[in-house]
N, C-alpha and C. Protein backbone atom coordinates (compact mmCIF):
# COMPACT_ATOMS: atom_id res chain seq x y z
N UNK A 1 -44.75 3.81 -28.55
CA UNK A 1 -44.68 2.43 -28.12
C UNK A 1 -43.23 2.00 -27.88
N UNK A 2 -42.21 2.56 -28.85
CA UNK A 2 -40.69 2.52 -28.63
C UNK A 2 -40.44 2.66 -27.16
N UNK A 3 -40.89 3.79 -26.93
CA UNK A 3 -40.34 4.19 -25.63
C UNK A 3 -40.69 3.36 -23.92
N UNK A 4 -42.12 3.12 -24.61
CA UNK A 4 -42.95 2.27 -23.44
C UNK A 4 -41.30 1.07 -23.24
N UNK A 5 -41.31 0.46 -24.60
CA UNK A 5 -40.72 -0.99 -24.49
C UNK A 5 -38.92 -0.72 -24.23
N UNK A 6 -38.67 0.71 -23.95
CA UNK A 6 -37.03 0.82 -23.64
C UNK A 6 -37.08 1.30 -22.08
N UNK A 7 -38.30 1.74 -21.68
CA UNK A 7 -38.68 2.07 -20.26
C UNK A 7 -38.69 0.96 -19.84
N UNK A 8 -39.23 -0.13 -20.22
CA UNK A 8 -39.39 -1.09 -19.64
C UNK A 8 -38.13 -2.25 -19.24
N UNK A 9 -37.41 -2.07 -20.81
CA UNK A 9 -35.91 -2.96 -20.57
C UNK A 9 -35.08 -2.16 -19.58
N UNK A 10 -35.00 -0.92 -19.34
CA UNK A 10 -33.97 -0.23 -18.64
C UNK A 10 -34.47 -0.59 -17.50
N UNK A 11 -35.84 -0.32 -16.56
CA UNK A 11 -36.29 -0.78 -15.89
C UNK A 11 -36.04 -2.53 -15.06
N UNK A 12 -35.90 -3.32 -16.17
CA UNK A 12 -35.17 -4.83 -15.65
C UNK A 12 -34.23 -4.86 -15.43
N UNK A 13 -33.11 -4.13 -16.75
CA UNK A 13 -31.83 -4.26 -16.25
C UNK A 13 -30.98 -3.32 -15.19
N UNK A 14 -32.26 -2.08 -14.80
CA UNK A 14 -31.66 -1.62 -13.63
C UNK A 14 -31.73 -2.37 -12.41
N UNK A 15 -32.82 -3.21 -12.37
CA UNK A 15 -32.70 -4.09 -11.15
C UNK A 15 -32.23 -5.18 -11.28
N UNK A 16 -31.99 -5.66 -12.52
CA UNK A 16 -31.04 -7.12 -12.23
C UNK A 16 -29.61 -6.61 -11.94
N UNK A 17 -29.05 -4.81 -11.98
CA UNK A 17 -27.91 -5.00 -11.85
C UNK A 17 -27.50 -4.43 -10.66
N UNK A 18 -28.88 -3.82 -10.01
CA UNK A 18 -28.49 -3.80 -8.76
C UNK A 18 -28.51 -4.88 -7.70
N UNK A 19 -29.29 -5.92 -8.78
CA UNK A 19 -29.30 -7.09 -7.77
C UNK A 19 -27.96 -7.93 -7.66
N UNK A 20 -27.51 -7.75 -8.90
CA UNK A 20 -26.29 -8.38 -9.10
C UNK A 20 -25.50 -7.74 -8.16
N UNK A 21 -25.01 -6.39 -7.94
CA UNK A 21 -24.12 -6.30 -7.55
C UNK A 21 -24.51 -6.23 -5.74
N UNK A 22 -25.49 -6.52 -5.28
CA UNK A 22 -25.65 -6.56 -3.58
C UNK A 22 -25.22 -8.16 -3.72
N UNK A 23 -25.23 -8.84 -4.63
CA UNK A 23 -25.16 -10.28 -4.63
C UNK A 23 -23.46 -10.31 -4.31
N UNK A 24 -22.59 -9.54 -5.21
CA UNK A 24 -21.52 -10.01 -5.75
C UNK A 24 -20.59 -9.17 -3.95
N UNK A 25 -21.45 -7.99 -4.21
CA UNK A 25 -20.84 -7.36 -2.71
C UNK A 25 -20.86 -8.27 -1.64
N UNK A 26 -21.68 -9.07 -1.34
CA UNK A 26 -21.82 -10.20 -0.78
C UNK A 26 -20.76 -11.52 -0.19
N UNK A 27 -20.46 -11.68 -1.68
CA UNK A 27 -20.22 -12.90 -1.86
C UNK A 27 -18.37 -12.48 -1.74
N UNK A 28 -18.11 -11.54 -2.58
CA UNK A 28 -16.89 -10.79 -2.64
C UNK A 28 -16.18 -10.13 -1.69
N UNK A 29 -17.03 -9.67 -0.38
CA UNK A 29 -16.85 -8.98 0.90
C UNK A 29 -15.75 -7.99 0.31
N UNK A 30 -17.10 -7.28 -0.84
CA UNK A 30 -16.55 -5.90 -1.08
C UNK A 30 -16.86 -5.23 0.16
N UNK A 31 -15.93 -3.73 0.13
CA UNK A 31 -16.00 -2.85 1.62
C UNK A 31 -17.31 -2.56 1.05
N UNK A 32 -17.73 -2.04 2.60
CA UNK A 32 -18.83 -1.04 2.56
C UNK A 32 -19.43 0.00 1.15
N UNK A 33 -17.90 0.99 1.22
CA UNK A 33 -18.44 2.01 0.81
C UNK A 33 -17.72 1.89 -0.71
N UNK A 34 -17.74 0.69 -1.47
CA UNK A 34 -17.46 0.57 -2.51
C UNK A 34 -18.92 0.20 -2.89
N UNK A 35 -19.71 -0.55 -2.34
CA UNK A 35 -20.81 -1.02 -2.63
C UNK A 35 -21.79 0.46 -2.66
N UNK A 36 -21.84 1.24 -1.93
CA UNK A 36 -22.49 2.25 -2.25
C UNK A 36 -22.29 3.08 -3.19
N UNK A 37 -20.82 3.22 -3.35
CA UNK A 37 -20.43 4.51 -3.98
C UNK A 37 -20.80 3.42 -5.98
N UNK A 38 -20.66 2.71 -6.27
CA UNK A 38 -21.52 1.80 -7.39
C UNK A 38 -22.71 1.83 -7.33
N UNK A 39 -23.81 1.97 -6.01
CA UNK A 39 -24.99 1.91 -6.26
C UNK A 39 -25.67 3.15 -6.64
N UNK A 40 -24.83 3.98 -6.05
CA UNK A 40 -24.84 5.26 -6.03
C UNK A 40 -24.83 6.22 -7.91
N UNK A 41 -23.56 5.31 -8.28
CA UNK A 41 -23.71 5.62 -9.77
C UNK A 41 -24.36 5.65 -10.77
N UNK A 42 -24.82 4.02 -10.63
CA UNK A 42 -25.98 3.21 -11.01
C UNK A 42 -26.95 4.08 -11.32
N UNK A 43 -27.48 4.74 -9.84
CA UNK A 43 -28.94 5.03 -9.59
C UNK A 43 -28.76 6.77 -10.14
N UNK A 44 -27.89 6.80 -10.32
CA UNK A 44 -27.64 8.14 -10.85
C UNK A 44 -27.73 8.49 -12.85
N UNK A 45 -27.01 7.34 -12.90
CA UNK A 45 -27.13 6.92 -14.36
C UNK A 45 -28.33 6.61 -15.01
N UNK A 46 -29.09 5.50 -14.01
CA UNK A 46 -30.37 5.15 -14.93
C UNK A 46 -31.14 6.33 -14.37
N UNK A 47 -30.96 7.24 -13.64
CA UNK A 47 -31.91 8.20 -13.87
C UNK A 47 -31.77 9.53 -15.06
N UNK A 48 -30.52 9.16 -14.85
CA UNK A 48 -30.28 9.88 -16.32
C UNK A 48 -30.73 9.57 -17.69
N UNK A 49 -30.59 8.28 -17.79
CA UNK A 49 -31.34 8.23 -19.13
C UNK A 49 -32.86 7.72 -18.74
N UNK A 50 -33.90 7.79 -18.03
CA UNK A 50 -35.18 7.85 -17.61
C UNK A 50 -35.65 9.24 -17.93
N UNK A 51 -34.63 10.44 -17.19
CA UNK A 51 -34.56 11.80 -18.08
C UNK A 51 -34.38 12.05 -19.28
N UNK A 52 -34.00 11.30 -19.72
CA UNK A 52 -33.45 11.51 -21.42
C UNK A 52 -34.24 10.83 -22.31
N UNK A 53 -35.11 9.76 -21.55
CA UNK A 53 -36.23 8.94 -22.12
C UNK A 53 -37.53 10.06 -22.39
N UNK A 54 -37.57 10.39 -21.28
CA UNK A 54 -38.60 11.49 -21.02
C UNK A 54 -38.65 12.90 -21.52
N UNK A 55 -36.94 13.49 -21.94
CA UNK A 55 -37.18 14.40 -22.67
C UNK A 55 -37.43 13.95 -24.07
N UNK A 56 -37.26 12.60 -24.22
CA UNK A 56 -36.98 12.63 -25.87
C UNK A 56 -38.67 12.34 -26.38
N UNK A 57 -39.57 12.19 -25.52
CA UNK A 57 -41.24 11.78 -25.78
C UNK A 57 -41.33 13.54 -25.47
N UNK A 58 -40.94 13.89 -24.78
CA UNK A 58 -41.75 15.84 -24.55
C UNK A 58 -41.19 16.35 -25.84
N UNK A 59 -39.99 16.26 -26.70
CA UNK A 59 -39.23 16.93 -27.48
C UNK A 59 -39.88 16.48 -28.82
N UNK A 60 -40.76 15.10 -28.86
CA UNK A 60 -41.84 14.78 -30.42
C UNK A 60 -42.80 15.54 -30.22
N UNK A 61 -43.50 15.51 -28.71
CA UNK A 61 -44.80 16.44 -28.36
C UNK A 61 -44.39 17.70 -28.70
N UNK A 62 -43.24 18.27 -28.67
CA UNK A 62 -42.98 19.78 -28.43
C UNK A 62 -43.38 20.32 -30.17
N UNK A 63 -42.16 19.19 -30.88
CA UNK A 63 -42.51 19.78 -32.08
C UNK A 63 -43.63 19.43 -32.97
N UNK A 64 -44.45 18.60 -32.49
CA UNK A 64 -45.84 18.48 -33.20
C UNK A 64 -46.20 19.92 -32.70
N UNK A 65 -46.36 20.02 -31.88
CA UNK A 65 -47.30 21.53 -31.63
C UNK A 65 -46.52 22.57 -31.97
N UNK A 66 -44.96 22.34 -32.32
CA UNK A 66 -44.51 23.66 -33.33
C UNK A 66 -44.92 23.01 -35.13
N UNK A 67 -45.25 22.56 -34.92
CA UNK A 67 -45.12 21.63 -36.65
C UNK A 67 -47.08 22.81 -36.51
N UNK A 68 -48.12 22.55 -35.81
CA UNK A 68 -49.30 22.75 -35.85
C UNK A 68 -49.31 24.31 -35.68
N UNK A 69 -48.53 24.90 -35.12
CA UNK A 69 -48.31 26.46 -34.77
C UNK A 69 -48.06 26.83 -35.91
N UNK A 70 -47.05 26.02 -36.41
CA UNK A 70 -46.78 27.08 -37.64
C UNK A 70 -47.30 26.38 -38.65
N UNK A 71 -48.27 25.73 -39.18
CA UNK A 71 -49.81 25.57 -39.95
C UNK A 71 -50.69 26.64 -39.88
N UNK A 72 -51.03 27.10 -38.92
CA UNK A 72 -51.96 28.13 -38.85
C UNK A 72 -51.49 29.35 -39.60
């Protein structure tokens, strides 16, 4: 259930901060390719820990079924 509810916050605050920053690029008449090369990070980052979310739910599954393997 932890994980549901940190999927979910990372999930908001990845888009409030990409919203923020098309806002601020905007408003700031950041260049072009500053605005990408940030969105770019961003989307690189929260996929990183979406991966790291995801290994860390396979890595409880993993060792329940070593915890049950080595029961038998």
């Amino acid at each position: 259930m932890g994980n549901l509810i940190t999927r979910v916050i990372l999930s908001v605050v990845s888009f409030a901060l990409f919203v923020l920053i098309f806002l601020l690029s905007d408003q700031q008449n950041w260049p072009l390719w500053a605005t990408i090369t940030l969105v770019a990070v961003l989307f690189i980052m929260f996929n990183i820990c979406f991966v790291w979310l995801y290994w860390q739910k396979k890595k409880r599954t993993l060792d329940e079924d070593d915890d049950a393997w080595n029961d038998k």
